[in-house]
PDB file of N, CA and C in Angstrom:
ATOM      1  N   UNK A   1     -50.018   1.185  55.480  1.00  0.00           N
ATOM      2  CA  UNK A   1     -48.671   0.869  55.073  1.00  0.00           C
ATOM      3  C   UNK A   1     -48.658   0.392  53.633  1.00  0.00           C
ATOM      4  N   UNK A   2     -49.399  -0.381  53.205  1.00  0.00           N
ATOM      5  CA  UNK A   2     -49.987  -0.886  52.111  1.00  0.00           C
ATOM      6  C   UNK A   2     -49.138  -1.962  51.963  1.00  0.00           C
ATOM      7  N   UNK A   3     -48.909  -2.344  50.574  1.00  0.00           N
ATOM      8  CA  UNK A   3     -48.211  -3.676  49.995  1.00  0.00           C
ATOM      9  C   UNK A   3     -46.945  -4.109  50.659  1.00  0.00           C
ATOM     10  N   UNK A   4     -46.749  -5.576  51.311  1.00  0.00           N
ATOM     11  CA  UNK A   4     -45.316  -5.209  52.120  1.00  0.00           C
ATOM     12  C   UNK A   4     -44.284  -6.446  51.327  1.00  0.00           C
ATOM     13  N   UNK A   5     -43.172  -6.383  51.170  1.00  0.00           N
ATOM     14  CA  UNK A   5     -41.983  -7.239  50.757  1.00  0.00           C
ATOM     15  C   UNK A   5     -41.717  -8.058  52.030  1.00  0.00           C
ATOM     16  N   UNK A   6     -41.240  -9.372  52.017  1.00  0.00           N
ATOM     17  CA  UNK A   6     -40.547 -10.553  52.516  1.00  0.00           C
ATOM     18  C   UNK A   6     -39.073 -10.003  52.857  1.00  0.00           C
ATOM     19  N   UNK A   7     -38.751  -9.226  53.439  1.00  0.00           N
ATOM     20  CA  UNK A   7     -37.043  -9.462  53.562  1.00  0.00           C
ATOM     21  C   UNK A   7     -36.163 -10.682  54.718  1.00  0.00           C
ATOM     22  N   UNK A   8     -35.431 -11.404  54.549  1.00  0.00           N
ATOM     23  CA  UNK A   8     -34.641 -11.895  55.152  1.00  0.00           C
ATOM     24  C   UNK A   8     -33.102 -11.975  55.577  1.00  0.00           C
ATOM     25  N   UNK A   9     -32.657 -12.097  56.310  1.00  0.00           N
ATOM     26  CA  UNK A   9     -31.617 -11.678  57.254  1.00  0.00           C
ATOM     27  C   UNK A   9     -31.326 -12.743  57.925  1.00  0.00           C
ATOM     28  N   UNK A  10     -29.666 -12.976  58.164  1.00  0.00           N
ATOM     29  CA  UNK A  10     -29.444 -14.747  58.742  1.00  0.00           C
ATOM     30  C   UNK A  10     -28.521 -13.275  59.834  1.00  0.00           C
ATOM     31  N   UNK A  11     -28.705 -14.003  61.031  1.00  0.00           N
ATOM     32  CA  UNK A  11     -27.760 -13.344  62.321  1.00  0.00           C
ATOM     33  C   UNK A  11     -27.602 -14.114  63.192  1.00  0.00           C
ATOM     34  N   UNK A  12     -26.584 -14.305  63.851  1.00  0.00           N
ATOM     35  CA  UNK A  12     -25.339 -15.294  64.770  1.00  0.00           C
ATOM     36  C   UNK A  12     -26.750 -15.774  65.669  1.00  0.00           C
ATOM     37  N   UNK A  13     -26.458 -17.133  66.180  1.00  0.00           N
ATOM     38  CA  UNK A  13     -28.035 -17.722  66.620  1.00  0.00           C
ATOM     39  C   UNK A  13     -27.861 -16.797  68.154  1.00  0.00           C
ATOM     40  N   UNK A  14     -26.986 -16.553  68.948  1.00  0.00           N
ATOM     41  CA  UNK A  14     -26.585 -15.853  70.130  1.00  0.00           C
ATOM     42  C   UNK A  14     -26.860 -15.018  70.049  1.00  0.00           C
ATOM     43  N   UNK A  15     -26.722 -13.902  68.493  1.00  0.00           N
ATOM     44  CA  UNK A  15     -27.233 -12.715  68.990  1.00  0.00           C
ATOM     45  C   UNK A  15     -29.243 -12.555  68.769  1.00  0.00           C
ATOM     46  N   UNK A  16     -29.136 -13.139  68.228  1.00  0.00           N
ATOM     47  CA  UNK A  16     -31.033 -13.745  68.325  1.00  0.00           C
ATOM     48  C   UNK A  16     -31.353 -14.151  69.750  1.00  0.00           C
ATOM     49  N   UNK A  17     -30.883 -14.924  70.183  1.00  0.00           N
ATOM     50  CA  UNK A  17     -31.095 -15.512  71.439  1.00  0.00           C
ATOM     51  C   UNK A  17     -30.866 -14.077  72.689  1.00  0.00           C
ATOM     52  N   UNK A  18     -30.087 -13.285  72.551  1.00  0.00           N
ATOM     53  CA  UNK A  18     -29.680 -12.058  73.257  1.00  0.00           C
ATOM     54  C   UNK A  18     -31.016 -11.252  73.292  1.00  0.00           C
ATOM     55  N   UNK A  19     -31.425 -10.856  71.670  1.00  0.00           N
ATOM     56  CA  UNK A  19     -32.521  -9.849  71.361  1.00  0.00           C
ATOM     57  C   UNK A  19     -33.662 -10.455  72.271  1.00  0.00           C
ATOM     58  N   UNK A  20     -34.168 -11.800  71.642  1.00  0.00           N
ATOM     59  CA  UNK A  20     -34.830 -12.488  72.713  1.00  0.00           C
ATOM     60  C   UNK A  20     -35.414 -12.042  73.948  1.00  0.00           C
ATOM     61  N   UNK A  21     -33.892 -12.460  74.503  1.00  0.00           N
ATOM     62  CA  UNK A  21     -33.743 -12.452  76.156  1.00  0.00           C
ATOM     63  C   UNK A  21     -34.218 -11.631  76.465  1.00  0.00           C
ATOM     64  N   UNK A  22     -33.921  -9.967  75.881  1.00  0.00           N
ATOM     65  CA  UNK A  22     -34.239  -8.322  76.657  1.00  0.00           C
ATOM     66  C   UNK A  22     -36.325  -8.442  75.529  1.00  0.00           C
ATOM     67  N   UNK A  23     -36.525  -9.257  74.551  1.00  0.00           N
ATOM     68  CA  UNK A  23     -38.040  -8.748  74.471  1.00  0.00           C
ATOM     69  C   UNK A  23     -37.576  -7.707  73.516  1.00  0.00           C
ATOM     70  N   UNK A  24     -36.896  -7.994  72.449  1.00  0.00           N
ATOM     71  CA  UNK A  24     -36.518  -7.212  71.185  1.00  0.00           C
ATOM     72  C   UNK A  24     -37.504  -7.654  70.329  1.00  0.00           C
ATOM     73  N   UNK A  25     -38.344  -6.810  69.859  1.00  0.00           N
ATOM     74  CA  UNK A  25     -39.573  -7.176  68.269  1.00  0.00           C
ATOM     75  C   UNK A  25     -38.728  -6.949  66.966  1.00  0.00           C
ATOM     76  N   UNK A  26     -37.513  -8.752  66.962  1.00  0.00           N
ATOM     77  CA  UNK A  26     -36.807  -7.835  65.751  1.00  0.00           C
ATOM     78  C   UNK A  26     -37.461  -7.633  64.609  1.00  0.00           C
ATOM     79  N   UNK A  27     -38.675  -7.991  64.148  1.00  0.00           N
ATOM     80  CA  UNK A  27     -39.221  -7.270  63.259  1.00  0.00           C
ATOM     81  C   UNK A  27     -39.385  -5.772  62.930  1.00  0.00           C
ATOM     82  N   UNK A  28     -40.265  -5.277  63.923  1.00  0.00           N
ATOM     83  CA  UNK A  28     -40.207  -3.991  64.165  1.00  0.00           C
ATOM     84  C   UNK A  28     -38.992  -3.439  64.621  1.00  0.00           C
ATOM     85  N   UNK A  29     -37.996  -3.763  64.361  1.00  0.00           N
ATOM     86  CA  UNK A  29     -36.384  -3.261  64.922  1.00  0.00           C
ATOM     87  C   UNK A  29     -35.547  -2.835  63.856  1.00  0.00           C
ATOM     88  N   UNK A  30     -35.885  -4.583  62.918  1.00  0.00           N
ATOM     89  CA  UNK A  30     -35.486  -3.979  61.219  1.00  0.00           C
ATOM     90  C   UNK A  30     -36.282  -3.022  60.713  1.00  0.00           C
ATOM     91  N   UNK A  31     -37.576  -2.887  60.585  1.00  0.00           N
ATOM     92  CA  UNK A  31     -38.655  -2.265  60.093  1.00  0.00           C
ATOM     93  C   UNK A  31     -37.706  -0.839  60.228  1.00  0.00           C
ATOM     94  N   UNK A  32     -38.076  -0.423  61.532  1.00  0.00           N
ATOM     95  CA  UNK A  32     -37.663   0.832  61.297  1.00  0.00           C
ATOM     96  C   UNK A  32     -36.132   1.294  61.467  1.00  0.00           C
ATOM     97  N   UNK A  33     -35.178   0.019  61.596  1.00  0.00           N
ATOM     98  CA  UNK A  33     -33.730   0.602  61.125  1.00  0.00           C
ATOM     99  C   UNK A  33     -33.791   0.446  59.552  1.00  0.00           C
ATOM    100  N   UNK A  34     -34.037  -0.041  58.777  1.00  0.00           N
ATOM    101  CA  UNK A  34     -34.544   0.320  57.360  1.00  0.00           C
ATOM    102  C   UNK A  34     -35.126   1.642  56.805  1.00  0.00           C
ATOM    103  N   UNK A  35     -36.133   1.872  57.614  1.00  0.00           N
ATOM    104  CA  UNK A  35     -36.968   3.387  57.171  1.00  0.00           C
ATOM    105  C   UNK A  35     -36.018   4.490  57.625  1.00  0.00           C
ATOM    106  N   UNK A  36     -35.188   4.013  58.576  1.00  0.00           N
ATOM    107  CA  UNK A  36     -34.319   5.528  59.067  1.00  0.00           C
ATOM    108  C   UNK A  36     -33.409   5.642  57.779  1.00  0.00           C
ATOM    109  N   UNK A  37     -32.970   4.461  57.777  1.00  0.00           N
ATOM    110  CA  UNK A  37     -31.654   4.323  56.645  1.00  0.00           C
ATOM    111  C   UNK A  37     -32.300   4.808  55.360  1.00  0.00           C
ATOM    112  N   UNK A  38     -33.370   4.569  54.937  1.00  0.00           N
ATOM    113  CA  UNK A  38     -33.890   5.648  53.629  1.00  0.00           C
ATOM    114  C   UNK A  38     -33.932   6.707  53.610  1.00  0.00           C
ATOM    115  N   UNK A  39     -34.682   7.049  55.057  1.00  0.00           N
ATOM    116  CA  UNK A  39     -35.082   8.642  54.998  1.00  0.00           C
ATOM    117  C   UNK A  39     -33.556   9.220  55.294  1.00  0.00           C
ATOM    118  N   UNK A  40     -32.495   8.497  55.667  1.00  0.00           N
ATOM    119  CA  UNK A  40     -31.305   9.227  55.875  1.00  0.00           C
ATOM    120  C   UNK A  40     -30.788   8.955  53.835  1.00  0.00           C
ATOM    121  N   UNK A  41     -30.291   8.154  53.828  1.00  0.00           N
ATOM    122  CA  UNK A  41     -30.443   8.446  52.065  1.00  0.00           C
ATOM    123  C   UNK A  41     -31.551   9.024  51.192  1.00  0.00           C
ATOM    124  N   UNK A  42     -32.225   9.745  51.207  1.00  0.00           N
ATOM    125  CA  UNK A  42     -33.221  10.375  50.704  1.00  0.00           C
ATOM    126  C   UNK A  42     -33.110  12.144  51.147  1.00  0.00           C
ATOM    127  N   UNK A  43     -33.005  11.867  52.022  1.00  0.00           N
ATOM    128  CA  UNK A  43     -31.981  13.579  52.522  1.00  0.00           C
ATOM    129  C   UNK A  43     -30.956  13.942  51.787  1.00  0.00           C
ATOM    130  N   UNK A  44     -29.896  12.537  51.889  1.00  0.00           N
ATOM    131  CA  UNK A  44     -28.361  12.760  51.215  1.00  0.00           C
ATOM    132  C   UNK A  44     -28.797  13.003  49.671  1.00  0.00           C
ATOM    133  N   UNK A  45     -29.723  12.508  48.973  1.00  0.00           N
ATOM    134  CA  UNK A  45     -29.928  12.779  47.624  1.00  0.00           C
ATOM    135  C   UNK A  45     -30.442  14.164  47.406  1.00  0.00           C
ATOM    136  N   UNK A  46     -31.325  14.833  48.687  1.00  0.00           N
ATOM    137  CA  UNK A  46     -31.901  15.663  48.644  1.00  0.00           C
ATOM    138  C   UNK A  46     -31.246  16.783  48.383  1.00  0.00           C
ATOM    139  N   UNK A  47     -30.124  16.630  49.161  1.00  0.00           N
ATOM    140  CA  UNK A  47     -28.828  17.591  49.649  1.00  0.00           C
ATOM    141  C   UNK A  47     -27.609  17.881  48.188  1.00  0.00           C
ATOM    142  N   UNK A  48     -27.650  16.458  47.846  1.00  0.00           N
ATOM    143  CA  UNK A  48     -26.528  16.728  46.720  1.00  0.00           C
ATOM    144  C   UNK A  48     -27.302  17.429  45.860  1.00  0.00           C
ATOM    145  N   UNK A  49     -29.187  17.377  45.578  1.00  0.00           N
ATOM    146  CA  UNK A  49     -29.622  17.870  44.164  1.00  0.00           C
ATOM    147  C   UNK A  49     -29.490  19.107  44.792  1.00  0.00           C
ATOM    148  N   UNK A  50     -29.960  19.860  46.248  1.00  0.00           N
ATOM    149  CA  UNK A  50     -29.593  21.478  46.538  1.00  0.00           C
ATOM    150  C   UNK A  50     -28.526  22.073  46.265  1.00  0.00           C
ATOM    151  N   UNK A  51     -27.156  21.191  46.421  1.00  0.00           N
ATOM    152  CA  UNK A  51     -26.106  21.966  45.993  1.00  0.00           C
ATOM    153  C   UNK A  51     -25.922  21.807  44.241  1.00  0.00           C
ATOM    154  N   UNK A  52     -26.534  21.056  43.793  1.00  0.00           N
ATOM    155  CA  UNK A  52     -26.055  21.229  42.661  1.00  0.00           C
ATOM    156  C   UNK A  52     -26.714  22.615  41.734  1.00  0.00           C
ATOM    157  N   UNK A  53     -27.623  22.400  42.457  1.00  0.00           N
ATOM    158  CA  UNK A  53     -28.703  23.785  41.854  1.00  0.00           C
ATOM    159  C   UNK A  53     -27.856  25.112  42.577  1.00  0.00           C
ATOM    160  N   UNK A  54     -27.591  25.012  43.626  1.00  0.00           N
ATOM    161  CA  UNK A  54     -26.801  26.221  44.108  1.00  0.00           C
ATOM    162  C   UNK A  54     -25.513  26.813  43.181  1.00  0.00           C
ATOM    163  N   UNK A  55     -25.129  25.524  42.644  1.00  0.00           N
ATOM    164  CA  UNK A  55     -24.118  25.763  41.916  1.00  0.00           C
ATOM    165  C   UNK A  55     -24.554  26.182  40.389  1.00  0.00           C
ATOM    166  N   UNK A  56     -25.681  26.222  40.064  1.00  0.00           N
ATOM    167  CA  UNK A  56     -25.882  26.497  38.730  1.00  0.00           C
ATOM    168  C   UNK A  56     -27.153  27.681  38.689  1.00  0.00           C
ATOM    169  N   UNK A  57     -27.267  28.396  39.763  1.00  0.00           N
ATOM    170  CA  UNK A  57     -27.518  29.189  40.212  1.00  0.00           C
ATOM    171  C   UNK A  57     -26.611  30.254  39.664  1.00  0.00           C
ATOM    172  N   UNK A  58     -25.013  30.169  40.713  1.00  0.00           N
ATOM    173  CA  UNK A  58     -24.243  30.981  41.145  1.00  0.00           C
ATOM    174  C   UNK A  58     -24.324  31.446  39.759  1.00  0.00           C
ATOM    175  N   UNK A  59     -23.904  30.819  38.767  1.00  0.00           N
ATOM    176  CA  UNK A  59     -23.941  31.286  37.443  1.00  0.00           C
ATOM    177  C   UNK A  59     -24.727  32.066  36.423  1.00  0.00           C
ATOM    178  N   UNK A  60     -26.133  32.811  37.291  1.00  0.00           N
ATOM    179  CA  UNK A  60     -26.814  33.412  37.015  1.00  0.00           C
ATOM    180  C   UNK A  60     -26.849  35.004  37.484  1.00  0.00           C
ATOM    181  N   UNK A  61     -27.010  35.676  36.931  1.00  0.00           N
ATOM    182  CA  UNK A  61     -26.541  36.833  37.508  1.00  0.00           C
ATOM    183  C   UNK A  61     -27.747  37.677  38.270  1.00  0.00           C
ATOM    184  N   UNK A  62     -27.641  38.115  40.022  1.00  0.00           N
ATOM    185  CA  UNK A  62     -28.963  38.227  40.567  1.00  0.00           C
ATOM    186  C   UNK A  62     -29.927  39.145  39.541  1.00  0.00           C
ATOM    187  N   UNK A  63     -29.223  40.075  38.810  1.00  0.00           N
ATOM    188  CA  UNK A  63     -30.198  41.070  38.299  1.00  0.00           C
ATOM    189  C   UNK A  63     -31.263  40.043  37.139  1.00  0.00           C
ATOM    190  N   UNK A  64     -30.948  38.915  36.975  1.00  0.00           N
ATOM    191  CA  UNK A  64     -31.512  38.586  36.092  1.00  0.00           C
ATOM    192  C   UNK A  64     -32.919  37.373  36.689  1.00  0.00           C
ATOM    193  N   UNK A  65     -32.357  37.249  37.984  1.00  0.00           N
ATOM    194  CA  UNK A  65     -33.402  36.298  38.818  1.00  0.00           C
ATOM    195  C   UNK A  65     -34.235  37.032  38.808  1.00  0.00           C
ATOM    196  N   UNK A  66     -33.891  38.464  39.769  1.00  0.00           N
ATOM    197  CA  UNK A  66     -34.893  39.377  40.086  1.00  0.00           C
ATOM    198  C   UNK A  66     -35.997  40.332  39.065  1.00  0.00           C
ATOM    199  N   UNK A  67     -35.434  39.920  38.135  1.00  0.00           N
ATOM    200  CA  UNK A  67     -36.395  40.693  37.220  1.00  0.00           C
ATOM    201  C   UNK A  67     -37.053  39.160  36.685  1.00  0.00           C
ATOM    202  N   UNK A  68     -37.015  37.918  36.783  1.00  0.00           N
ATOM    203  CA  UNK A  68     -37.817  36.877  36.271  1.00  0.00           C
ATOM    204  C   UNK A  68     -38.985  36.735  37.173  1.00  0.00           C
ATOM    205  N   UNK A  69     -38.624  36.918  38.558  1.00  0.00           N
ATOM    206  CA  UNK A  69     -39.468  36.818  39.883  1.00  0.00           C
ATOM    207  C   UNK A  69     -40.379  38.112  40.073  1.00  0.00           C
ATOM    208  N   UNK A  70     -40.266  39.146  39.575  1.00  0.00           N
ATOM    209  CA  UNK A  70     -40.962  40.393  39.566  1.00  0.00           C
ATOM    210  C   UNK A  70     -42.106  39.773  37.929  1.00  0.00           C
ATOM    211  N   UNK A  71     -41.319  39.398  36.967  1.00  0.00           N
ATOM    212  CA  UNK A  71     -42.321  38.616  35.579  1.00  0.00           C
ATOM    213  C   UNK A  71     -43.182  38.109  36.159  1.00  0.00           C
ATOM    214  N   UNK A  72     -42.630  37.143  36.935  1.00  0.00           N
ATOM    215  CA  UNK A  72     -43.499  35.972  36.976  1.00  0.00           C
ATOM    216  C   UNK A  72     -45.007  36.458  38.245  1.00  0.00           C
ATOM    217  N   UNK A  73     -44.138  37.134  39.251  1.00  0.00           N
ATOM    218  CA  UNK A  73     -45.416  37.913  40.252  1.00  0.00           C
ATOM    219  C   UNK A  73     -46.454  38.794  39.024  1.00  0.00           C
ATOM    220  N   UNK A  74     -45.627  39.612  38.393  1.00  0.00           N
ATOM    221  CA  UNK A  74     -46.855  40.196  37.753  1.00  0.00           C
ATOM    222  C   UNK A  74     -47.747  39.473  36.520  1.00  0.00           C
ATOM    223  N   UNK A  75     -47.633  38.486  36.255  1.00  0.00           N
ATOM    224  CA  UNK A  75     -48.162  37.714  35.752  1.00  0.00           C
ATOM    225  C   UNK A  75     -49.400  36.368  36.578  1.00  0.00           C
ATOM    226  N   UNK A  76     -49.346  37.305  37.977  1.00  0.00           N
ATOM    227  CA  UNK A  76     -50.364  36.141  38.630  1.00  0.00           C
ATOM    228  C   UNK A  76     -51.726  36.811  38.156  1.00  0.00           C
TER     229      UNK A  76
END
């Protein structure tokens, strides 16, 4: 995992006492509602840079891809 950060979090003493009760590891609870929440923003960034390239794409005309991609193969 390597190097880890301190985060802290204040929550209603009841609902602590609840997690508790059922044997909730809220450590490992935040842990990985944190990592989802990145890898779900890290997609969304992923997604806006695909469309933006799609869009600056469109503006290329195919005959001109296809003859860069035929360059570039015959150049292996």
């Amino acid at each position: 995992m390597g190097a880890t950060e301190t985060v802290t979090a204040k929550v209603p003493k009841e609902l602590k006492e609840k997690l508790n009760r059922h044997g909730v590891n809220v450590s490992a609870l935040i842990r990985e509602t944190l990592e989802k929440e990145a890898e779900r923003l890290e997609a969304e960034e992923t997604d806006r840079i695909v469309d933006e390239v799609a869009e600056l794409l469109q503006d290329i005309p195919t005959k001109n891809i296809i003859e860069d991609i035929r360059r570039d193969r015959d150049e292996r």
